[in-house]
PDB file of N, CA and C in Angstrom:
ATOM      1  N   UNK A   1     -57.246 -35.224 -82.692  1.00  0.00           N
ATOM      2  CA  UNK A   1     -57.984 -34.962 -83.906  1.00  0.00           C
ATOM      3  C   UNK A   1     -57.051 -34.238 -84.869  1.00  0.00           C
ATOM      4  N   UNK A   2     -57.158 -34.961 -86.023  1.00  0.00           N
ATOM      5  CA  UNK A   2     -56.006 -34.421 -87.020  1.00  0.00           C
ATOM      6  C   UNK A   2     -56.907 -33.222 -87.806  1.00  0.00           C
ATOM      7  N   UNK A   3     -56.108 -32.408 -88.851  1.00  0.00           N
ATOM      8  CA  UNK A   3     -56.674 -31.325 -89.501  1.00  0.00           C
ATOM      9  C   UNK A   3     -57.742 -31.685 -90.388  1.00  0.00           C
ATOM     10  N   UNK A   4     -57.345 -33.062 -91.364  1.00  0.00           N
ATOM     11  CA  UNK A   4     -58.044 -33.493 -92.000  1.00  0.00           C
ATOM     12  C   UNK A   4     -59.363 -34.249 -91.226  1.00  0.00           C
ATOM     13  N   UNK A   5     -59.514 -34.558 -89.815  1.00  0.00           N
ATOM     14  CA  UNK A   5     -60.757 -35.185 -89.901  1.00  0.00           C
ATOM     15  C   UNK A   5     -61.488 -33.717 -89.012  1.00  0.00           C
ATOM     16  N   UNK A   6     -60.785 -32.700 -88.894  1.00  0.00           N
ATOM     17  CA  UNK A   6     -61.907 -31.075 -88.601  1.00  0.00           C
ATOM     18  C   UNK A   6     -62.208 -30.878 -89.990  1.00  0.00           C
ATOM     19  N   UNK A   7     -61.777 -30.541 -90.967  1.00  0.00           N
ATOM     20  CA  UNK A   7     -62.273 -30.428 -92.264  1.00  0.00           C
ATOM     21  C   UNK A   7     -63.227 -31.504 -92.672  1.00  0.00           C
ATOM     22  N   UNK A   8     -63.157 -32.607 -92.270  1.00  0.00           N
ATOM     23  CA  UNK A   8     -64.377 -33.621 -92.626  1.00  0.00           C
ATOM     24  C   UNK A   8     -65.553 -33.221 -91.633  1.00  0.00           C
ATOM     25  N   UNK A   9     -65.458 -32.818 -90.592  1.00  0.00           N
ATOM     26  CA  UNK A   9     -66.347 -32.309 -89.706  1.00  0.00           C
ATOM     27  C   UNK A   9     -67.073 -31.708 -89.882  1.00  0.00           C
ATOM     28  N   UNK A  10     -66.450 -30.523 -90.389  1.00  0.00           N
ATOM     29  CA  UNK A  10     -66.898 -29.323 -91.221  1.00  0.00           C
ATOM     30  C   UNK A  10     -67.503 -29.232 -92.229  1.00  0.00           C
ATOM     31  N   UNK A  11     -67.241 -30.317 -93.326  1.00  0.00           N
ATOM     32  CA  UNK A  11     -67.595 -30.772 -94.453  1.00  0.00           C
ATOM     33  C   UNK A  11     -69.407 -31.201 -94.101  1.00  0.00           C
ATOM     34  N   UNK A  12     -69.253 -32.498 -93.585  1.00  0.00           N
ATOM     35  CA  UNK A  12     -70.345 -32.676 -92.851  1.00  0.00           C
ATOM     36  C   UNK A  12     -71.346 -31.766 -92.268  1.00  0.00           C
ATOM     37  N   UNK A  13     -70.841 -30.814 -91.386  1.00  0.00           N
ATOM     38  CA  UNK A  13     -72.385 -29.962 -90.543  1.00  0.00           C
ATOM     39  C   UNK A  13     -72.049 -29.053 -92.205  1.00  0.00           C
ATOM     40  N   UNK A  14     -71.912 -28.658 -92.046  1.00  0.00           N
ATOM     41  CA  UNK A  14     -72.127 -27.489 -93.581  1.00  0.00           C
ATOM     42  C   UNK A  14     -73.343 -28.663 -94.600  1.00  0.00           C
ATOM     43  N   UNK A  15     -73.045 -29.642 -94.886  1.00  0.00           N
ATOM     44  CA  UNK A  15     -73.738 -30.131 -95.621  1.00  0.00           C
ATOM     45  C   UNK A  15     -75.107 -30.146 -95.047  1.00  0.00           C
ATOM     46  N   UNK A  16     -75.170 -30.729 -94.230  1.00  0.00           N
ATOM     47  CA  UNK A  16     -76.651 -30.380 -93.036  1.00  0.00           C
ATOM     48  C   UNK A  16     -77.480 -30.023 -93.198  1.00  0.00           C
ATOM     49  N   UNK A  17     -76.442 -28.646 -92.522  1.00  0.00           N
ATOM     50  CA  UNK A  17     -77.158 -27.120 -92.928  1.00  0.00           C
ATOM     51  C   UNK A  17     -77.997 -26.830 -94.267  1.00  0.00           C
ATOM     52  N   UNK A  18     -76.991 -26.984 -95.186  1.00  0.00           N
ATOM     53  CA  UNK A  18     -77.164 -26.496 -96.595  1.00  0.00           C
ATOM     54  C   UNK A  18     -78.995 -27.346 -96.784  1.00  0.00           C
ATOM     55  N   UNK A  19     -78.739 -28.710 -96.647  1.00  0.00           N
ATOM     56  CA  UNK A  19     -79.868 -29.793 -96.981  1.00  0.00           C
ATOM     57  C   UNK A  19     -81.003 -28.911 -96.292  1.00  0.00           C
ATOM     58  N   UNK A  20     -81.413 -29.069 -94.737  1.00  0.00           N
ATOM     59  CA  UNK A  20     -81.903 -28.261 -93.934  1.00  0.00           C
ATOM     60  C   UNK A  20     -82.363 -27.425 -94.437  1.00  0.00           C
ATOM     61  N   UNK A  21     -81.470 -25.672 -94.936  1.00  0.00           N
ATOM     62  CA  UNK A  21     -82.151 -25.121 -95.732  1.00  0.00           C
ATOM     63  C   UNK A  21     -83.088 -25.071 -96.978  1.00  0.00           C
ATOM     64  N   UNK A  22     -82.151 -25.999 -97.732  1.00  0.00           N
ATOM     65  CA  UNK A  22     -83.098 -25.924 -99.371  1.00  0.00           C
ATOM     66  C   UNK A  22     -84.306 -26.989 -99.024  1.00  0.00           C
ATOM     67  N   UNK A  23     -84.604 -27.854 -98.379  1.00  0.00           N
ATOM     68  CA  UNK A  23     -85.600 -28.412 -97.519  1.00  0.00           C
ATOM     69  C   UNK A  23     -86.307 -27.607 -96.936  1.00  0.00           C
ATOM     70  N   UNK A  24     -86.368 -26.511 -96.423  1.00  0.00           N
ATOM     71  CA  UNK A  24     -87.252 -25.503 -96.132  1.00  0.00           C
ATOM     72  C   UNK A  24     -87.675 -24.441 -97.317  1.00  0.00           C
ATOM     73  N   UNK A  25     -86.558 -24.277 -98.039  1.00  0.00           N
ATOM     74  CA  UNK A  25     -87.275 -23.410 -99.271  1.00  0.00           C
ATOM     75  C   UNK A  25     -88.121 -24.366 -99.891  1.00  0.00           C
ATOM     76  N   UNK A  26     -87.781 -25.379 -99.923  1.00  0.00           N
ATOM     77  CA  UNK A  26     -88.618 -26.437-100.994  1.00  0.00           C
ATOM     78  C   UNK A  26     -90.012 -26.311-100.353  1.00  0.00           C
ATOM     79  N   UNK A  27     -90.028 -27.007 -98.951  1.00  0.00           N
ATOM     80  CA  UNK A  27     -91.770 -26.801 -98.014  1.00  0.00           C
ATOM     81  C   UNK A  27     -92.298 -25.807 -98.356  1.00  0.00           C
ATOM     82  N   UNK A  28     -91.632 -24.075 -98.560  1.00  0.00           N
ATOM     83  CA  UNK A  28     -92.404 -23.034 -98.390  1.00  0.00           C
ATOM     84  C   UNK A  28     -92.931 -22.728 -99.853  1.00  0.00           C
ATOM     85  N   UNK A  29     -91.879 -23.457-100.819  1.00  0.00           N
ATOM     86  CA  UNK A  29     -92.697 -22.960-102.024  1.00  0.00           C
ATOM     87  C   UNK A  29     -93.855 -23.658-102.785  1.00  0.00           C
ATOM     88  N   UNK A  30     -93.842 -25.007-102.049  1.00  0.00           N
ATOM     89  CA  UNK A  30     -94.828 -25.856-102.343  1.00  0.00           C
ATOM     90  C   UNK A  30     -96.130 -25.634-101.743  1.00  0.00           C
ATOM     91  N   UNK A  31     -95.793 -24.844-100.123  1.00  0.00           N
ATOM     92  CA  UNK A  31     -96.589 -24.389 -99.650  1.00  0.00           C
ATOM     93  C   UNK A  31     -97.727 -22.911-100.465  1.00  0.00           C
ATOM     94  N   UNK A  32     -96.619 -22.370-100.747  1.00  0.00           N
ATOM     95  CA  UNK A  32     -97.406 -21.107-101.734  1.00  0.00           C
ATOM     96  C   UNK A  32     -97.825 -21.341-103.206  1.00  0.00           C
ATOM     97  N   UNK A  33     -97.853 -22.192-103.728  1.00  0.00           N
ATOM     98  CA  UNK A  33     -97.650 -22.661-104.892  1.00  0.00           C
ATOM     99  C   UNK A  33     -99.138 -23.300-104.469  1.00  0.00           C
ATOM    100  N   UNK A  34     -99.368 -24.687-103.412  1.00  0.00           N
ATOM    101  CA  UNK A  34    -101.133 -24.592-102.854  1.00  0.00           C
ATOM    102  C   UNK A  34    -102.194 -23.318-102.545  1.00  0.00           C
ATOM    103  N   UNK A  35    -101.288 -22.310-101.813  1.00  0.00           N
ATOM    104  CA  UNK A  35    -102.015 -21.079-101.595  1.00  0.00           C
ATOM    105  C   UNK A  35    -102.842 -20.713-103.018  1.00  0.00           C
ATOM    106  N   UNK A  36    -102.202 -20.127-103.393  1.00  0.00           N
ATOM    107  CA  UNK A  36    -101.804 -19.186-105.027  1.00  0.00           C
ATOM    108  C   UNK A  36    -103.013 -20.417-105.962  1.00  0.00           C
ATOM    109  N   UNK A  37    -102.822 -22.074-105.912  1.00  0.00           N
ATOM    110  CA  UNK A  37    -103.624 -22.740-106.588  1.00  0.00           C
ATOM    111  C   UNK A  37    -104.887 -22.247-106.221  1.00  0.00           C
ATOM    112  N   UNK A  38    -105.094 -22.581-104.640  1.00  0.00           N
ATOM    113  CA  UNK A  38    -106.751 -22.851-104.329  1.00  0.00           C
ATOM    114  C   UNK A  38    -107.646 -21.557-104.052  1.00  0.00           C
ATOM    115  N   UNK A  39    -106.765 -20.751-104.110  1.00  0.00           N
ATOM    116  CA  UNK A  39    -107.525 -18.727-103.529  1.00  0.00           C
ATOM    117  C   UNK A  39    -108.338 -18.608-102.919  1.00  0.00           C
ATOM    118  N   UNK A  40    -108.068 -19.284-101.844  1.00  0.00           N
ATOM    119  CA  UNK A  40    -108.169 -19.440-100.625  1.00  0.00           C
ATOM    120  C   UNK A  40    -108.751 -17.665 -99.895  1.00  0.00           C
ATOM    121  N   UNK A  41    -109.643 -17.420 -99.817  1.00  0.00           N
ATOM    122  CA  UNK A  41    -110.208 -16.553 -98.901  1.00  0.00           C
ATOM    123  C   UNK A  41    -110.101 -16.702 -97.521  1.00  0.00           C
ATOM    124  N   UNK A  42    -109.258 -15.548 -96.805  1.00  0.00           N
ATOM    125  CA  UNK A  42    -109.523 -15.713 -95.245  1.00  0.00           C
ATOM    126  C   UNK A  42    -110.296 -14.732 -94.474  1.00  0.00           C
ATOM    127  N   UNK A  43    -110.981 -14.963 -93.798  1.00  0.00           N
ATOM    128  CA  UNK A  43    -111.693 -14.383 -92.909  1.00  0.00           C
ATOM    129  C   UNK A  43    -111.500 -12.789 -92.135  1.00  0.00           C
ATOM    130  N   UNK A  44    -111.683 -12.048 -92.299  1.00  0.00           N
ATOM    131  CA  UNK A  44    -111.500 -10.922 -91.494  1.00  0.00           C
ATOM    132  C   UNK A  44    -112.198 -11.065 -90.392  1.00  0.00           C
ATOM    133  N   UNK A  45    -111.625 -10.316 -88.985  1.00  0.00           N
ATOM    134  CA  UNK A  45    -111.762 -10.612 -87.697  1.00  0.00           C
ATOM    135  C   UNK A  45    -113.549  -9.610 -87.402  1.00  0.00           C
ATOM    136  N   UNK A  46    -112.472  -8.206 -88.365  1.00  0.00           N
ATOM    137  CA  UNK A  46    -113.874  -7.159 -88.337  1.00  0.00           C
ATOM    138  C   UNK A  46    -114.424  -6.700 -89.316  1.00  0.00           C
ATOM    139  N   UNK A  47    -115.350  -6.226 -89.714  1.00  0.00           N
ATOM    140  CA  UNK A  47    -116.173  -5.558 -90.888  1.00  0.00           C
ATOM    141  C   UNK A  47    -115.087  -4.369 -91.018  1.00  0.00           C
ATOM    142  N   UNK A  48    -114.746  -3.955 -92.204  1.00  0.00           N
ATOM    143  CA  UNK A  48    -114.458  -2.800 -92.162  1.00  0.00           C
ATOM    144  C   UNK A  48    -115.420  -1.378 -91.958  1.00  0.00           C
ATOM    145  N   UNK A  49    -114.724  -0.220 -91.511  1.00  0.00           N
ATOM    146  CA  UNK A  49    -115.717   0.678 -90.933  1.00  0.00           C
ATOM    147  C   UNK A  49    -115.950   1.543 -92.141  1.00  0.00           C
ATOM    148  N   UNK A  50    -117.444   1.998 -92.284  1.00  0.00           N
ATOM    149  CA  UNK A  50    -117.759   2.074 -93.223  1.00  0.00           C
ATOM    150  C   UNK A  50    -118.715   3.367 -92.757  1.00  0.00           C
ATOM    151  N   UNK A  51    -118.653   4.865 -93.195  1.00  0.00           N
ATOM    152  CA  UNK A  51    -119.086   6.530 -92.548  1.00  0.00           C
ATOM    153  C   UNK A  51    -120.510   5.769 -92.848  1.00  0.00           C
ATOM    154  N   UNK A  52    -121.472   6.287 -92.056  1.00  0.00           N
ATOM    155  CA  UNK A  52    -122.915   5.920 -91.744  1.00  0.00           C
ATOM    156  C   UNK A  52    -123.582   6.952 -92.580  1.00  0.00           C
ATOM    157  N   UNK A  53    -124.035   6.791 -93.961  1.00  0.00           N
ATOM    158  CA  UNK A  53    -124.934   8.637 -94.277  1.00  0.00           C
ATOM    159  C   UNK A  53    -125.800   8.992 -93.497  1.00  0.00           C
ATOM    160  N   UNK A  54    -126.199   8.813 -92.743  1.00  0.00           N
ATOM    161  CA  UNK A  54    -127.384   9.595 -92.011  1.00  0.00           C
ATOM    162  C   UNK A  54    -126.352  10.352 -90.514  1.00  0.00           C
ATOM    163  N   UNK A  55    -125.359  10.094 -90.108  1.00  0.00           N
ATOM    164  CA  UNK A  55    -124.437  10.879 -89.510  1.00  0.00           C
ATOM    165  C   UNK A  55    -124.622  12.133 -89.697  1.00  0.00           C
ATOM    166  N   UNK A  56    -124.961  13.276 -88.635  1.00  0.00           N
ATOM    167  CA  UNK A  56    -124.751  14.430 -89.169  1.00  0.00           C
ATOM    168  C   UNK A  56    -123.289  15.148 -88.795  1.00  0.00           C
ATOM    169  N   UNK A  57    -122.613  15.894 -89.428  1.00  0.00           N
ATOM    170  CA  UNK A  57    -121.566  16.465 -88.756  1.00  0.00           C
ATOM    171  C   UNK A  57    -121.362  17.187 -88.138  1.00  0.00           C
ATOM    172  N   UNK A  58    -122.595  17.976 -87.630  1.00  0.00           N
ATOM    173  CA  UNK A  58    -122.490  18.605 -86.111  1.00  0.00           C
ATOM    174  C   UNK A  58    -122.757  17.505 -85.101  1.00  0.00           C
ATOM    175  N   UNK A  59    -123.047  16.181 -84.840  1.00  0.00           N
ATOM    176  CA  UNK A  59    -122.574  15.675 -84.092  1.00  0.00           C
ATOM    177  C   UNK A  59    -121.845  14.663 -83.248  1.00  0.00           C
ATOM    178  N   UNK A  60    -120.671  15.635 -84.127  1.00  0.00           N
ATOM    179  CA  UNK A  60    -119.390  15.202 -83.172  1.00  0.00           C
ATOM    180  C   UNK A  60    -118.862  15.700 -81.873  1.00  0.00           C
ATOM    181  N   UNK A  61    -117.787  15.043 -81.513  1.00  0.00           N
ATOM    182  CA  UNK A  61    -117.368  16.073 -80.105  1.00  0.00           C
ATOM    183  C   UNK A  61    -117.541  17.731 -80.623  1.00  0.00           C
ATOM    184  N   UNK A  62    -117.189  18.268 -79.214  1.00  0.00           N
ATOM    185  CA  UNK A  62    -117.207  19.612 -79.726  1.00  0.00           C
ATOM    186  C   UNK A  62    -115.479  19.818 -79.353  1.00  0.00           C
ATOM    187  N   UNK A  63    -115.504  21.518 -79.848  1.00  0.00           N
ATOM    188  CA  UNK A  63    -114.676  21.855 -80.509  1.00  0.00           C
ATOM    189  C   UNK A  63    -113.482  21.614 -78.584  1.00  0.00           C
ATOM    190  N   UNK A  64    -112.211  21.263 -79.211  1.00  0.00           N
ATOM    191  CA  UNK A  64    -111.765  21.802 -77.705  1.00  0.00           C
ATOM    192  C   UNK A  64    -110.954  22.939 -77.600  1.00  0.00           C
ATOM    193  N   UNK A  65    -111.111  23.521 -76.275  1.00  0.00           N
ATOM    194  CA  UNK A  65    -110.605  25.371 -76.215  1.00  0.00           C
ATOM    195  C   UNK A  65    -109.340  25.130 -75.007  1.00  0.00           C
ATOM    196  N   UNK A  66    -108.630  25.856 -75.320  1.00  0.00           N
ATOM    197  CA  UNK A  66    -106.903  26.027 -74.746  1.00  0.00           C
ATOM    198  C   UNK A  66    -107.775  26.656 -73.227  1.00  0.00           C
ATOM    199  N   UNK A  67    -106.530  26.528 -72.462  1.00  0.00           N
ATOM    200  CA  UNK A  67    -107.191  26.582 -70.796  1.00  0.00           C
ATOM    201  C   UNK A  67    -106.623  25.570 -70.139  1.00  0.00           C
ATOM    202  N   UNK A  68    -107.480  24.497 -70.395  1.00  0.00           N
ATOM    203  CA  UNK A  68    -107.415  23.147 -69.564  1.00  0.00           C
ATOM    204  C   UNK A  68    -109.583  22.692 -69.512  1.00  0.00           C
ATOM    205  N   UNK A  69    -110.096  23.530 -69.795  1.00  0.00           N
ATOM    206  CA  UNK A  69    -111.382  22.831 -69.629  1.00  0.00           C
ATOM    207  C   UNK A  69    -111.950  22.174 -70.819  1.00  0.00           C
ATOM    208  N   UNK A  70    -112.268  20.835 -70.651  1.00  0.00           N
ATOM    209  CA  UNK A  70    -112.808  19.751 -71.283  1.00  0.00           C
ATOM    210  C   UNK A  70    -114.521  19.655 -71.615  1.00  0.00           C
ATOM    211  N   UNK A  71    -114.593  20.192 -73.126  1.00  0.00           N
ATOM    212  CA  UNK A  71    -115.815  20.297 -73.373  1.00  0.00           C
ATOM    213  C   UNK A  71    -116.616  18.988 -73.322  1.00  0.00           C
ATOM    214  N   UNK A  72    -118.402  19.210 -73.479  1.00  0.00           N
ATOM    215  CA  UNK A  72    -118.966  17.848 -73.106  1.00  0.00           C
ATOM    216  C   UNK A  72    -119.778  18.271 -74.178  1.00  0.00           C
ATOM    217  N   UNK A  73    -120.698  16.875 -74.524  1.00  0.00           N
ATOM    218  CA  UNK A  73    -121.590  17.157 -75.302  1.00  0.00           C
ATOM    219  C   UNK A  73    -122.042  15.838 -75.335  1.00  0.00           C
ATOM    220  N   UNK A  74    -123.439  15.851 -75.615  1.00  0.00           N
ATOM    221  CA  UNK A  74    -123.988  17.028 -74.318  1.00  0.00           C
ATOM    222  C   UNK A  74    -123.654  17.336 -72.905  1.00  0.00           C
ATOM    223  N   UNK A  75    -124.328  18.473 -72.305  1.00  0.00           N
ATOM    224  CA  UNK A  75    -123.460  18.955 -70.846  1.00  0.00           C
ATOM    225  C   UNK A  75    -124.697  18.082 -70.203  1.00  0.00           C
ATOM    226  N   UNK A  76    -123.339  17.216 -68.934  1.00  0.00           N
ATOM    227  CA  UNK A  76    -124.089  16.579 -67.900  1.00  0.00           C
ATOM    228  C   UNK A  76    -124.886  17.138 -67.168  1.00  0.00           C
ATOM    229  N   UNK A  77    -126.062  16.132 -66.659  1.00  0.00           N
ATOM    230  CA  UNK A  77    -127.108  16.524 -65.652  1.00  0.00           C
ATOM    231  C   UNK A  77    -126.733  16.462 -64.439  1.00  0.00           C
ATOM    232  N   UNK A  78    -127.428  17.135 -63.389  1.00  0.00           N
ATOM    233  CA  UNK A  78    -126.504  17.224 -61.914  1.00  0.00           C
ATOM    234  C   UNK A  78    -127.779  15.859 -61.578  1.00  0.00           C
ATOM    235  N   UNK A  79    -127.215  15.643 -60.454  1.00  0.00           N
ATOM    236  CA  UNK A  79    -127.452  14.427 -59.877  1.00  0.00           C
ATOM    237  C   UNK A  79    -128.859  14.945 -59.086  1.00  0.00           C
ATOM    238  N   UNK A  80    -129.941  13.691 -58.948  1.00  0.00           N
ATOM    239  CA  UNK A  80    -131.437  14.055 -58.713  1.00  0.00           C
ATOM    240  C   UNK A  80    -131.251  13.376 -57.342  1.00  0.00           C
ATOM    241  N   UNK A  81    -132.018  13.339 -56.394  1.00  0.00           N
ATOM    242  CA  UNK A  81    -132.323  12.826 -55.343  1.00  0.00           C
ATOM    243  C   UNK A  81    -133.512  11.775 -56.189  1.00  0.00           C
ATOM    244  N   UNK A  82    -133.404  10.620 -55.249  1.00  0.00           N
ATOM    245  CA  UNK A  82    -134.814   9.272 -55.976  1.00  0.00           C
ATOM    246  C   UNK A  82    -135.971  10.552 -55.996  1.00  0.00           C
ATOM    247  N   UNK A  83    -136.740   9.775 -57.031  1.00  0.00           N
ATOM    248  CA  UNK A  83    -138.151  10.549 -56.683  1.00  0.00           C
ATOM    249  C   UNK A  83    -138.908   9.589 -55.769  1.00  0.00           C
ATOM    250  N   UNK A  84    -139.872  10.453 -55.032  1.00  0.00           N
ATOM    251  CA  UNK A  84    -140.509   9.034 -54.451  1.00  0.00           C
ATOM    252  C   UNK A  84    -141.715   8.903 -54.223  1.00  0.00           C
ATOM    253  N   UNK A  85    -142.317  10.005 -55.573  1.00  0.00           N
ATOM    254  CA  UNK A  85    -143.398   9.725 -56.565  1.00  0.00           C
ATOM    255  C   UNK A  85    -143.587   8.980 -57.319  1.00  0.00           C
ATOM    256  N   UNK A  86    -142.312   8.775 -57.956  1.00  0.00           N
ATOM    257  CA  UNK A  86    -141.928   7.476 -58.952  1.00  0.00           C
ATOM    258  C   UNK A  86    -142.397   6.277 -58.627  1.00  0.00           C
ATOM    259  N   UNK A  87    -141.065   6.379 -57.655  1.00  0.00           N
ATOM    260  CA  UNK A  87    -141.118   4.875 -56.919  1.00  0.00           C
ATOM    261  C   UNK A  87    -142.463   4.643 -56.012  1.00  0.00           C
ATOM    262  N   UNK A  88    -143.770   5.330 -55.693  1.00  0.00           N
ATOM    263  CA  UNK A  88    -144.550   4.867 -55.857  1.00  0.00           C
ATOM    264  C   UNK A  88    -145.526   4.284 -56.631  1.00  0.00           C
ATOM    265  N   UNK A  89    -144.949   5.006 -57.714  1.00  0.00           N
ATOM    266  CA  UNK A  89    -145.238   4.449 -59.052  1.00  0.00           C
ATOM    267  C   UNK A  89    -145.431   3.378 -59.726  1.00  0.00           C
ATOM    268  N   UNK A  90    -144.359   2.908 -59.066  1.00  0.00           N
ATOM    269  CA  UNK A  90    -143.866   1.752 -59.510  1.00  0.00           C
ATOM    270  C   UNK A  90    -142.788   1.951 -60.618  1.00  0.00           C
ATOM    271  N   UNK A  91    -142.081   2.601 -60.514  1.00  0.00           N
ATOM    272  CA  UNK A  91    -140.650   3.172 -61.116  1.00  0.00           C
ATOM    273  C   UNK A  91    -139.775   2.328 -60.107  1.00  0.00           C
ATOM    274  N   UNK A  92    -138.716   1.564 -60.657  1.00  0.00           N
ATOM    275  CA  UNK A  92    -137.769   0.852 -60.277  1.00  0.00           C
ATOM    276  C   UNK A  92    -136.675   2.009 -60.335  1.00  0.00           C
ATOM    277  N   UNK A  93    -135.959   1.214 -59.166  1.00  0.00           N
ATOM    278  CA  UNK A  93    -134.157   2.229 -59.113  1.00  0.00           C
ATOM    279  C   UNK A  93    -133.133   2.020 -60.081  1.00  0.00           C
ATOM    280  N   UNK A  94    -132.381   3.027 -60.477  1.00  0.00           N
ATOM    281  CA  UNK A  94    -131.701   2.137 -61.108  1.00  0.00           C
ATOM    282  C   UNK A  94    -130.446   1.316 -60.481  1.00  0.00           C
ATOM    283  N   UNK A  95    -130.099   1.754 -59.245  1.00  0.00           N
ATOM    284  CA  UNK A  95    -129.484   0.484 -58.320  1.00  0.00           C
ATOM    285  C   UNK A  95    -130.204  -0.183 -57.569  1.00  0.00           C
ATOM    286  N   UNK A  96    -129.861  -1.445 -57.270  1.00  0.00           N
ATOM    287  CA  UNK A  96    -130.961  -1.987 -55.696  1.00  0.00           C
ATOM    288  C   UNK A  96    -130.156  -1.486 -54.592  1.00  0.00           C
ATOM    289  N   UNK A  97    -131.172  -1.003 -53.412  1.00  0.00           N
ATOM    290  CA  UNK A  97    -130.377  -0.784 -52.176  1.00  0.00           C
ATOM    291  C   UNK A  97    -129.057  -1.174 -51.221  1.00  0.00           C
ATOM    292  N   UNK A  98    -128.246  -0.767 -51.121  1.00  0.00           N
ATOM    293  CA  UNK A  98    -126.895  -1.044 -50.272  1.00  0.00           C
ATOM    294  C   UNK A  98    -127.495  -2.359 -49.364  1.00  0.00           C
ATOM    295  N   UNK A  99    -126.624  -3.061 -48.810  1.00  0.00           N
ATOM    296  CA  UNK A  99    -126.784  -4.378 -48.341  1.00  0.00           C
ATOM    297  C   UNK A  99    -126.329  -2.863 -46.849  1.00  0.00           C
ATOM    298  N   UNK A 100    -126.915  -3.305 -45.891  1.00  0.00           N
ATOM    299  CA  UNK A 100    -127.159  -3.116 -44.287  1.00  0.00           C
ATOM    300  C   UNK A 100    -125.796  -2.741 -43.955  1.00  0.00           C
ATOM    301  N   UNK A 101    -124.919  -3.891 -44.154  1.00  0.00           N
ATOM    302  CA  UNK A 101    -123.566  -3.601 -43.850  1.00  0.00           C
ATOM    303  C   UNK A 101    -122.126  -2.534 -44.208  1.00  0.00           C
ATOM    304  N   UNK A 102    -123.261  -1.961 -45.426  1.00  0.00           N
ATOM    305  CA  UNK A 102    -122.206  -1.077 -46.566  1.00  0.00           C
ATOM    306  C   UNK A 102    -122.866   0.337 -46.229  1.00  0.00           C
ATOM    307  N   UNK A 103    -123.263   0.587 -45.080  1.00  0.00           N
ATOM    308  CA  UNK A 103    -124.371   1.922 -45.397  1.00  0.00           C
ATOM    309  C   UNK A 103    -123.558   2.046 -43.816  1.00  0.00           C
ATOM    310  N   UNK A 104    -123.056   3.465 -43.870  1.00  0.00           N
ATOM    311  CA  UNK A 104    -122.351   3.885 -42.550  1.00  0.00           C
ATOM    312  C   UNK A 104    -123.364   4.411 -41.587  1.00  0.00           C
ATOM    313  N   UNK A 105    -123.182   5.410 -40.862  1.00  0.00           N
ATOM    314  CA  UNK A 105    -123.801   6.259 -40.164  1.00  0.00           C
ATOM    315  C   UNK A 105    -123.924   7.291 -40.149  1.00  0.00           C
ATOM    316  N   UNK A 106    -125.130   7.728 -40.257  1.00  0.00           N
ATOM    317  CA  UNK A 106    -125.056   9.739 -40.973  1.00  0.00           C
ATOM    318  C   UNK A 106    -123.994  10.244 -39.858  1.00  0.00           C
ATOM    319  N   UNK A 107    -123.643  11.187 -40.983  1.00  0.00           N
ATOM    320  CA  UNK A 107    -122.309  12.327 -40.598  1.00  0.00           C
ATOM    321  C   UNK A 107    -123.318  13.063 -39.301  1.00  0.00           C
ATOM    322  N   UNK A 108    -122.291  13.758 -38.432  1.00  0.00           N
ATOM    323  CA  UNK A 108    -123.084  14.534 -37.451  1.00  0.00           C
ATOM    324  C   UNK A 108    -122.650  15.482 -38.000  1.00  0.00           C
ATOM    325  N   UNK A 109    -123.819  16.715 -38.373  1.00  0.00           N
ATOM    326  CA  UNK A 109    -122.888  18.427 -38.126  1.00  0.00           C
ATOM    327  C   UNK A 109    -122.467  18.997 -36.868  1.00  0.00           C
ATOM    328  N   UNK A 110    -121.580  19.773 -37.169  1.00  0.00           N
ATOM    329  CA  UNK A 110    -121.139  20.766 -36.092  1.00  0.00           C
ATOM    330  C   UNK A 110    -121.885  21.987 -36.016  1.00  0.00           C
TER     331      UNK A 110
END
């Protein structure tokens, strides 16, 4: 390969290229040039968030205090045993009972 046919080589992919590019500027501005014509509205995914007036501002979290303890609000209820007044009631659980196989064997004390 002589010098002159790498310079024709060269000549060539450069030209390509060049085409290639201004062929893509050309698509994109024709492309925006439709945009920009038709104003085109697109869709938002979410509503924007928008403060509720009836919000009051005491309730938010509460305040948090240096230590390490993590305020609640409101402070949790301790855990009830079923009633079983209720549930004669006819008050439903709010789980259904363990399947037979998932329920161990009471602990023995010492």
């Amino acid at each position: 390969m002589s010098l002159h046919d790498g310079r024709r080589s060269f000549r060539r992919d450069f030209l390509l290229a060049s085409l290639l590019v201004v062929t893509g500027l050309g698509l994109s501005g024709i492309s925006l040039i439709e945009i920009a014509k038709n104003d085109v509205r697109l869709a938002q995914a979410t509503q924007p968030v928008q403060q509720s007036p009836a919000a009051a501002p005491d309730s938010g979290p509460a305040e948090s205090k240096p230590g390490g303890e993590r305020p609640t609000t409101p402070a949790p209820e301790p855990a009830r045993p079923p009633d079983t007044q209720a549930q004669k009631d006819g008050v439903k659980a709010a789980l259904p009972p363990a399947p037979a196989e998932k329920i161990a064997p009471p602990i023995q004390q010492k």
